[in-house]
Protein backbone atom coordinates (compact mmCIF):
# COMPACT_ATOMS: atom_id res chain seq x y z
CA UNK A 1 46.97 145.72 159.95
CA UNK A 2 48.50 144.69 156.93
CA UNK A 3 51.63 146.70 157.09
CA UNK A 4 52.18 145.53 160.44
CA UNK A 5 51.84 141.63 159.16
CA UNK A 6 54.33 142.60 156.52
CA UNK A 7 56.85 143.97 158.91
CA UNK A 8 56.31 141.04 161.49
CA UNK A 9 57.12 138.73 157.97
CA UNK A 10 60.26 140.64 157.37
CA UNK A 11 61.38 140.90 161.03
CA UNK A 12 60.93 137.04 160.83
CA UNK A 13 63.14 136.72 158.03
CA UNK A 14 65.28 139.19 159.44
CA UNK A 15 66.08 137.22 162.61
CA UNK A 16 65.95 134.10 160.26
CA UNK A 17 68.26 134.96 158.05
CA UNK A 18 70.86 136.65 161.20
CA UNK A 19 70.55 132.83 163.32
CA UNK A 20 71.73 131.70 160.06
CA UNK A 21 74.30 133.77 160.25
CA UNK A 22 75.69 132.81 163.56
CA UNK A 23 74.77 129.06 162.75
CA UNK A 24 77.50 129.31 159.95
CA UNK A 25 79.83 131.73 162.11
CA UNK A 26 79.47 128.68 165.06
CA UNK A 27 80.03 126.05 162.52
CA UNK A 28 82.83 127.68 161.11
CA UNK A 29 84.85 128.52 164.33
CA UNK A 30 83.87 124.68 165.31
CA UNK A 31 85.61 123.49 162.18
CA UNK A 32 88.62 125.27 162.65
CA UNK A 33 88.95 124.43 166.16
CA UNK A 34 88.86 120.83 165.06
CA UNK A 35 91.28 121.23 162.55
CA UNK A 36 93.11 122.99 165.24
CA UNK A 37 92.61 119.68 167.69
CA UNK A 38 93.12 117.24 164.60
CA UNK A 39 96.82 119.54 163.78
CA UNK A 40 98.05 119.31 167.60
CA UNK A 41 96.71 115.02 168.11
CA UNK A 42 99.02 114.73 164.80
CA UNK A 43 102.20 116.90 166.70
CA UNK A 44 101.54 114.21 169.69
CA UNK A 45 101.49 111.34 167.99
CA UNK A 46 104.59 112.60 166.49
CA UNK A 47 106.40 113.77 169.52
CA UNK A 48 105.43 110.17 170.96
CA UNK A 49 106.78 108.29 167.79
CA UNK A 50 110.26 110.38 168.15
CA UNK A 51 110.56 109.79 172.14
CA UNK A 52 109.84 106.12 171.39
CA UNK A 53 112.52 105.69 168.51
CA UNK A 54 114.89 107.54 171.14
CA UNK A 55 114.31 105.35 174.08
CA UNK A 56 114.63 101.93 171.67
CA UNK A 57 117.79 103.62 170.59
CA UNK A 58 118.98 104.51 173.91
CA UNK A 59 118.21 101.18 174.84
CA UNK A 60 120.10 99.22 171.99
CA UNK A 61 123.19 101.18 173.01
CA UNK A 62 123.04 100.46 176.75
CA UNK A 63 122.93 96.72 175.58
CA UNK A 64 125.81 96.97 173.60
């Protein structure tokens, strides 16, 4: 009975240790799909900035 305590322990720890695992494996692919997300809003907000600097400067020069 003991033995099979023991091995119910380790098994425990086992499947303890292996959720840990994937718990850092999850939180790792979540962090670099954020960074991912948080890399293309920056591109936007770029594009957005250029297409607005173009259409002030289009704008100017149809004035002139």
């Amino acid at each position: 009975m003991a033995q099979s305590t023991t091995f119910r322990t380790s098994t425990s720890t086992s499947t303890s240790t292996s959720t840990s695992t994937k718990q850092d494996t999850l939180a790792d692919h979540v962090v670099e799909f954020l960074s991912r997300v948080s890399r293309a809003l920056r591109d936007l907000a770029d594009s957005a900035d250029h297409a607005a600097k173009m259409v002030r400067k289009a704008d100017a020069a149809r004035r002139s």
